[in-house]
N, C-alpha and C. Protein backbone atom coordinates (compact mmCIF):
# COMPACT_ATOMS: atom_id res chain seq x y z
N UNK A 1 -3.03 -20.25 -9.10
CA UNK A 1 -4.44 -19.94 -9.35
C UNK A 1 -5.00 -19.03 -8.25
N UNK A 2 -4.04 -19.17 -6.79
CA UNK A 2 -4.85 -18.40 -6.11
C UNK A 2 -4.98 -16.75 -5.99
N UNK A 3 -3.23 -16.68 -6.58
CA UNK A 3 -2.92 -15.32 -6.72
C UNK A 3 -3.58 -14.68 -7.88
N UNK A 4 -4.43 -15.24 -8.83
CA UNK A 4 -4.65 -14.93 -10.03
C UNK A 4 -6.17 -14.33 -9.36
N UNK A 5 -6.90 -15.21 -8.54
CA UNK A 5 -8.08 -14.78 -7.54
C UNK A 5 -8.27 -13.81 -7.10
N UNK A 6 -6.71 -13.39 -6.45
CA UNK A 6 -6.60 -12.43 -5.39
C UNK A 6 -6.42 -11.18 -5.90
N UNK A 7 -5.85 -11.51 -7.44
CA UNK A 7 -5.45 -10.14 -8.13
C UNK A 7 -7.13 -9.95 -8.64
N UNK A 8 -7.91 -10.50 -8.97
CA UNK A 8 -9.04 -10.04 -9.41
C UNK A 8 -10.13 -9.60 -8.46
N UNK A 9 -9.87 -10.38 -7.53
CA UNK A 9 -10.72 -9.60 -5.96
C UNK A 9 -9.88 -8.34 -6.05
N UNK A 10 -9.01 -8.00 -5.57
CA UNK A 10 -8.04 -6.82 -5.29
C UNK A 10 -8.49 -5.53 -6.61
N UNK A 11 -8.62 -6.06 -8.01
CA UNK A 11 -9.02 -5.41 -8.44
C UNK A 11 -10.24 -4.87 -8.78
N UNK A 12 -11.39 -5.60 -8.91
CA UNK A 12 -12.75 -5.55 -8.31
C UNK A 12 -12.94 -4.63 -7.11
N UNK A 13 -12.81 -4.51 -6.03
CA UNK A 13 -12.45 -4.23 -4.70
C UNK A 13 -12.21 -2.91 -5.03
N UNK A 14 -11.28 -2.60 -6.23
CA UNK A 14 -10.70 -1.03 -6.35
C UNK A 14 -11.79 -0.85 -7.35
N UNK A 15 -11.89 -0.96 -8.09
CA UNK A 15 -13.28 -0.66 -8.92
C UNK A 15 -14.59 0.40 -7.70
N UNK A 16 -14.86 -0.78 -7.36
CA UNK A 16 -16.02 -0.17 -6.20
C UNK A 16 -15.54 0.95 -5.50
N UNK A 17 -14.51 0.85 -4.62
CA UNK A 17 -14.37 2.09 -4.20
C UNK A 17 -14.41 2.88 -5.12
N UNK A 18 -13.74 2.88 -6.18
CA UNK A 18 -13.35 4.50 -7.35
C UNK A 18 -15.12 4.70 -7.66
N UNK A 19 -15.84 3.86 -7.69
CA UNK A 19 -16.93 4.29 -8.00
C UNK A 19 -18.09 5.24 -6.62
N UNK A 20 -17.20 4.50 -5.80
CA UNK A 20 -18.43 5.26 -4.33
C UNK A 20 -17.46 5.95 -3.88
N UNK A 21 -16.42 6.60 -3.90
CA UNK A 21 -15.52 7.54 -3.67
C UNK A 21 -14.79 8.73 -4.62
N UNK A 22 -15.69 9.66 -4.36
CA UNK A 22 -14.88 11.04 -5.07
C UNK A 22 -13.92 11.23 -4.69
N UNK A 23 -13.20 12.01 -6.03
CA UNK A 23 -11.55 11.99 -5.57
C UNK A 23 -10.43 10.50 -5.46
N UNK A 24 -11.55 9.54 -5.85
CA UNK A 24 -10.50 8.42 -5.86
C UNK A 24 -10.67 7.80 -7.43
N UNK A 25 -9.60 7.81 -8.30
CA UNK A 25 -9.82 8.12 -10.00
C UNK A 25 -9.13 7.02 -9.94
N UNK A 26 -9.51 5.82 -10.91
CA UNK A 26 -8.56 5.07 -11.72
C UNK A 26 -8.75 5.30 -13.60
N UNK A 27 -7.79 5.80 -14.15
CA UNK A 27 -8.40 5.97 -15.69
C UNK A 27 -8.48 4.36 -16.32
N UNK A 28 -7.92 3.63 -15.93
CA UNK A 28 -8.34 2.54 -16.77
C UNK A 28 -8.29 1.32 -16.45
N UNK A 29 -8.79 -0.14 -16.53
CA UNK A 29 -8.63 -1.03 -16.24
C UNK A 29 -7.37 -1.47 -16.34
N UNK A 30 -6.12 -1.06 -16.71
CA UNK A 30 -5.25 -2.03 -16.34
C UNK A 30 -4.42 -0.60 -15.32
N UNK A 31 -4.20 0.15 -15.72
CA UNK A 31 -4.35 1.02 -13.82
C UNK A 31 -4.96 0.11 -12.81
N UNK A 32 -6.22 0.05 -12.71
CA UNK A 32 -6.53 -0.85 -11.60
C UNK A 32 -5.80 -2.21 -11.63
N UNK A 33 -5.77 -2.80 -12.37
CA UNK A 33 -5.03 -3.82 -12.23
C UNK A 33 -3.23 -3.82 -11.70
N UNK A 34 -2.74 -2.67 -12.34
CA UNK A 34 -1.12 -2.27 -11.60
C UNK A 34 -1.92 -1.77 -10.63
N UNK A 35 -2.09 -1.33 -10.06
CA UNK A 35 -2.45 -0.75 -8.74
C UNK A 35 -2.82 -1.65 -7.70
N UNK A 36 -3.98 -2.73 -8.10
CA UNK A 36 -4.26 -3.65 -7.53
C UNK A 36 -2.72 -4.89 -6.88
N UNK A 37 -1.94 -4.92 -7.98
CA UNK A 37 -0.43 -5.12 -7.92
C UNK A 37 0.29 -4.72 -6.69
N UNK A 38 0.45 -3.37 -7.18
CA UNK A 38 1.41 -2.60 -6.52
C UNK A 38 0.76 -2.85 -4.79
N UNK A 39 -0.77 -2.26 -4.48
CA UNK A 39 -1.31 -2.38 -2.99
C UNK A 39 -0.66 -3.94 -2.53
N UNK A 40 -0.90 -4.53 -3.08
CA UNK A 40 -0.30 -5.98 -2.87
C UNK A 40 0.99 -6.39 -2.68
N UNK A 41 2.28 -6.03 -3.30
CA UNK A 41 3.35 -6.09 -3.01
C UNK A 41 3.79 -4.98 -1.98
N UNK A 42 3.01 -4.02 -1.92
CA UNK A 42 3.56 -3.13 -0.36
C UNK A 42 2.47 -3.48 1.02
N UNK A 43 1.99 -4.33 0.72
CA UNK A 43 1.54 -4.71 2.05
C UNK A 43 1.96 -6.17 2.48
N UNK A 44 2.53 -6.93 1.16
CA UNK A 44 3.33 -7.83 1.49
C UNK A 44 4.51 -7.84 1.96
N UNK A 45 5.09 -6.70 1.91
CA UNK A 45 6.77 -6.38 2.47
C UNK A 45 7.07 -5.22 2.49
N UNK A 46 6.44 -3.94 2.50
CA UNK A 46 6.69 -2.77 3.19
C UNK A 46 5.94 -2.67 4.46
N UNK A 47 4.47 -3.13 4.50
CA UNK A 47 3.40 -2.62 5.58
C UNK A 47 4.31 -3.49 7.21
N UNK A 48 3.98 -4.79 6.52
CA UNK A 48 4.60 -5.29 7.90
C UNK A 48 5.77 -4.68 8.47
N UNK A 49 7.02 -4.74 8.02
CA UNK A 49 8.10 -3.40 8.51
C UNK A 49 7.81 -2.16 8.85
N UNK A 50 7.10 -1.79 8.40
CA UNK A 50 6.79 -0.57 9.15
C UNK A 50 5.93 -0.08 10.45
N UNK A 51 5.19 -1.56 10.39
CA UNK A 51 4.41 -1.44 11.06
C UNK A 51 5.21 -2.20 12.20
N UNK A 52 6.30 -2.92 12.31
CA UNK A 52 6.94 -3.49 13.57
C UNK A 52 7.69 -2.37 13.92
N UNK A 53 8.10 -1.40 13.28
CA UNK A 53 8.68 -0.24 13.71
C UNK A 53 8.50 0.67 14.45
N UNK A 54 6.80 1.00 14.70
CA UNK A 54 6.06 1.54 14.39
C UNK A 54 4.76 1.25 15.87
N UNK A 55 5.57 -0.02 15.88
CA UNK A 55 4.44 -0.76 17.48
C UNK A 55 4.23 0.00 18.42
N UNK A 56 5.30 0.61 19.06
CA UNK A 56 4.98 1.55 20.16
C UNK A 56 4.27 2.51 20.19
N UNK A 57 4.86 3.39 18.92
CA UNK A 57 3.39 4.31 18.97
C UNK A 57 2.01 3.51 18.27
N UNK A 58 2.44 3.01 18.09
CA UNK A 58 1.06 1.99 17.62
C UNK A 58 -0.20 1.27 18.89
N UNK A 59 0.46 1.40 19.97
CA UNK A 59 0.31 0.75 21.21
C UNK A 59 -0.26 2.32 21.70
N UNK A 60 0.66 3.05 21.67
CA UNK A 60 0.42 4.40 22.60
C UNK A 60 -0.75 4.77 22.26
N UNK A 61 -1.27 4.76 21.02
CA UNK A 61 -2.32 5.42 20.16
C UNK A 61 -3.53 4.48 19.98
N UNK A 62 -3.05 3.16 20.41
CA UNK A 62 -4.49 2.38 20.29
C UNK A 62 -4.49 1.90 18.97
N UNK A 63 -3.87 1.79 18.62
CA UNK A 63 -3.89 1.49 16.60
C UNK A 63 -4.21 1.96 15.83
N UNK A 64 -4.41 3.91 15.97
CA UNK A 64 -4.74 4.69 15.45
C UNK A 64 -3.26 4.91 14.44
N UNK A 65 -2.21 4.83 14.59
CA UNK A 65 -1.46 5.09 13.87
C UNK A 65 -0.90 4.07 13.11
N UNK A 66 -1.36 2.83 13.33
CA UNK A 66 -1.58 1.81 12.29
C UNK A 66 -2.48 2.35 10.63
N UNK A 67 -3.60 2.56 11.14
CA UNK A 67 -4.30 3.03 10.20
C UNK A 67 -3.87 4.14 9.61
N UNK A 68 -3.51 4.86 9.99
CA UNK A 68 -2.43 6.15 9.36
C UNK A 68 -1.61 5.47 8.31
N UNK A 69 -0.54 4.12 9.22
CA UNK A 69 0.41 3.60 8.29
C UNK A 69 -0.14 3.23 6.80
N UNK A 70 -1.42 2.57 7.06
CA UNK A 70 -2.12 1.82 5.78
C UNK A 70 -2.78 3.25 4.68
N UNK A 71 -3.23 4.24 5.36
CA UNK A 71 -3.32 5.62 4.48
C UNK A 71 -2.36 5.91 3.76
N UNK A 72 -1.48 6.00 4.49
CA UNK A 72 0.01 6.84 4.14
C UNK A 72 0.53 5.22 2.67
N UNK A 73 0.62 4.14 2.66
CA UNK A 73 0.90 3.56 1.90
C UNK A 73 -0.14 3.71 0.42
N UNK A 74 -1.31 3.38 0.57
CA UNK A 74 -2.32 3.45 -0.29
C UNK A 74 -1.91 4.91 -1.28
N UNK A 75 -1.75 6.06 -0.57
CA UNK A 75 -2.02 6.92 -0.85
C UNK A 75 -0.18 7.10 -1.70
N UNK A 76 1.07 6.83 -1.12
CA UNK A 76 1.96 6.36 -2.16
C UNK A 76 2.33 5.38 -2.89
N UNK A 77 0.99 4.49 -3.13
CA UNK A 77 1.20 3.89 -4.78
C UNK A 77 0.43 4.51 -5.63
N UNK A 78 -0.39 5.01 -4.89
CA UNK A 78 -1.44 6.11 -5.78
C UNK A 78 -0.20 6.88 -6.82
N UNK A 79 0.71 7.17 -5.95
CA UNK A 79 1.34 8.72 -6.92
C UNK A 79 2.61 7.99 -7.65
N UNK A 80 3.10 6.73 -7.07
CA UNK A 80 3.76 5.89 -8.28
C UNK A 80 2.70 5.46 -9.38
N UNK A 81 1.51 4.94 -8.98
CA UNK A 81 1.28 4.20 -10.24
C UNK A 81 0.50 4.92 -11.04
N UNK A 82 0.78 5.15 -12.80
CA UNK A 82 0.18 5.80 -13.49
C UNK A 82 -1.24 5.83 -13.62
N UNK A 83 -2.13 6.76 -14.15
CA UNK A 83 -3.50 6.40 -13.98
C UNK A 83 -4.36 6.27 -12.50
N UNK A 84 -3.70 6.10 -11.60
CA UNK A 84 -4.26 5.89 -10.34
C UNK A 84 -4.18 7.36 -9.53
N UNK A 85 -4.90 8.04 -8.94
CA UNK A 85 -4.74 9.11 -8.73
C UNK A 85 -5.94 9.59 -6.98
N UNK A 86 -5.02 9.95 -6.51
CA UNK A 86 -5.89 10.26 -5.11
C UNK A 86 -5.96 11.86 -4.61
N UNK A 87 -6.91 12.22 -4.64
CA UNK A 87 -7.10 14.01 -4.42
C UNK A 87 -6.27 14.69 -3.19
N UNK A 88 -6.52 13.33 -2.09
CA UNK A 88 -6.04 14.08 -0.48
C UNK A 88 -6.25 13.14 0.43
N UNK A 89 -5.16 13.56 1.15
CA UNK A 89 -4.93 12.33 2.26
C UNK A 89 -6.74 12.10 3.46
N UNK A 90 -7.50 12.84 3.28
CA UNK A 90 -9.10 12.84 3.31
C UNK A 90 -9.44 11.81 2.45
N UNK A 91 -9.16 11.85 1.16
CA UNK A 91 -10.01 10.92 0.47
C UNK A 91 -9.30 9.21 0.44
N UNK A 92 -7.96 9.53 0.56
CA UNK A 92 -6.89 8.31 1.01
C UNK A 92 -7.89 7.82 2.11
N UNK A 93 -8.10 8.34 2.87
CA UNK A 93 -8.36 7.62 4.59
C UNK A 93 -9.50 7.44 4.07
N UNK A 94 -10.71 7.25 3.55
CA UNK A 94 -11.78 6.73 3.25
C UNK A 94 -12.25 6.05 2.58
N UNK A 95 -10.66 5.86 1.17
CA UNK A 95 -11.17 4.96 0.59
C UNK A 95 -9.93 3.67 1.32
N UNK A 96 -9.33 3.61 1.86
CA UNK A 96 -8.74 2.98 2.97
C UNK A 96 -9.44 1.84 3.62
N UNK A 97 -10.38 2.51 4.15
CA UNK A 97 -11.69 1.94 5.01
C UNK A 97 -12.72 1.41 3.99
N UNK A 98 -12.87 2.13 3.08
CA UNK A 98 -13.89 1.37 2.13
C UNK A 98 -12.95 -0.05 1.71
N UNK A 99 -12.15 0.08 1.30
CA UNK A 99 -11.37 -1.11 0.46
C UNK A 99 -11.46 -2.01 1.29
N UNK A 100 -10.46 -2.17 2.55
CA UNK A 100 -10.80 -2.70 3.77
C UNK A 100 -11.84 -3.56 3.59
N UNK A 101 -13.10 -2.83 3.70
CA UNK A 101 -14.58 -3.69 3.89
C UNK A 101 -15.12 -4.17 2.40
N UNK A 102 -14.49 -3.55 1.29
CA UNK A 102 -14.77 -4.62 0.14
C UNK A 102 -14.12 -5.63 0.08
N UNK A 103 -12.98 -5.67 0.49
CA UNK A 103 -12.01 -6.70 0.30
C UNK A 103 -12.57 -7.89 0.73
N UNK A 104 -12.90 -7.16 2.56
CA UNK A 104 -13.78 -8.45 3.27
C UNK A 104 -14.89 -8.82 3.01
N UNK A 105 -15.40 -8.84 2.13
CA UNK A 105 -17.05 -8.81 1.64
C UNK A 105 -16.85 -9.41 0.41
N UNK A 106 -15.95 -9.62 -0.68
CA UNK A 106 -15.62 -10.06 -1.43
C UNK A 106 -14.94 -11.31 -1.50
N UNK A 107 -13.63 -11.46 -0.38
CA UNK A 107 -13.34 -12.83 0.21
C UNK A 107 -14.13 -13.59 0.64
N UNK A 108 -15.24 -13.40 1.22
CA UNK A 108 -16.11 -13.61 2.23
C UNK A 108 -17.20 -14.55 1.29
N UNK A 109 -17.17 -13.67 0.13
CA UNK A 109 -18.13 -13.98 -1.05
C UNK A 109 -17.37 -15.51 -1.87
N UNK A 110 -16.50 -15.42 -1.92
CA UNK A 110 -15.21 -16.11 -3.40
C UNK A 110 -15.30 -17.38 -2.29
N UNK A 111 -15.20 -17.35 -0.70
CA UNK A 111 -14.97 -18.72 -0.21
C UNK A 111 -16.44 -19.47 -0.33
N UNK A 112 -18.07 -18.73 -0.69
CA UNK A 112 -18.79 -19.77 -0.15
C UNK A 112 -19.29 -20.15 -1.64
């Protein structure tokens, strides 16, 4: 039940951004929903690997290239998953940060 939660926050979450972000297109509700998927299974077991890989310059940079890592992912499920579509690694990095803070605003919401 909880993953069933998480897929509907996750997809909600992408909703909003595509709506307050140009250049960030989903054509249809179940796009968002694979998509919502897909962000989810690569941050469950690609992000972390890469990101232990990745520590030092991660360290060197202050965790600026962390956030790169999480662009750079977002922005290739975008171009696997059908319907989901991102203009430029500009609009990747912003809706990045937007999602980010829906996500947390939405969890935030579902626990009280």
């Amino acid at each position: 039940m909880k993953l069933v939660g998480e897929l509907i926050i996750n997809t909600v979450a992408l909703l909003v951004v595509e709506y307050v972000t140009p250049g960030f297109e989903l054509e249809t509700l179940e796009s968002a929903i694979v998509a919502a998927i897909g962000i989810g299974v690569v941050n469950t077991f690609i992000r972390p690997v890469l990101q232990i890989i990745a520590l030092p310059i991660s360290i060197l940079t202050l965790g600026i290239f962390a956030f790169f890592i999480n662009v750079t992912l977002l922005w290739g499920v975008a171009a696997i998953v059908p319907g989901f579509n991102i203009s430029s690694f500009f609009t990747a990095a912003i809706a990045s940060i937007l999602l980010s803070l829906v996500n947390a605003f939405l969890h935030k919401l579902a626990k009280n």
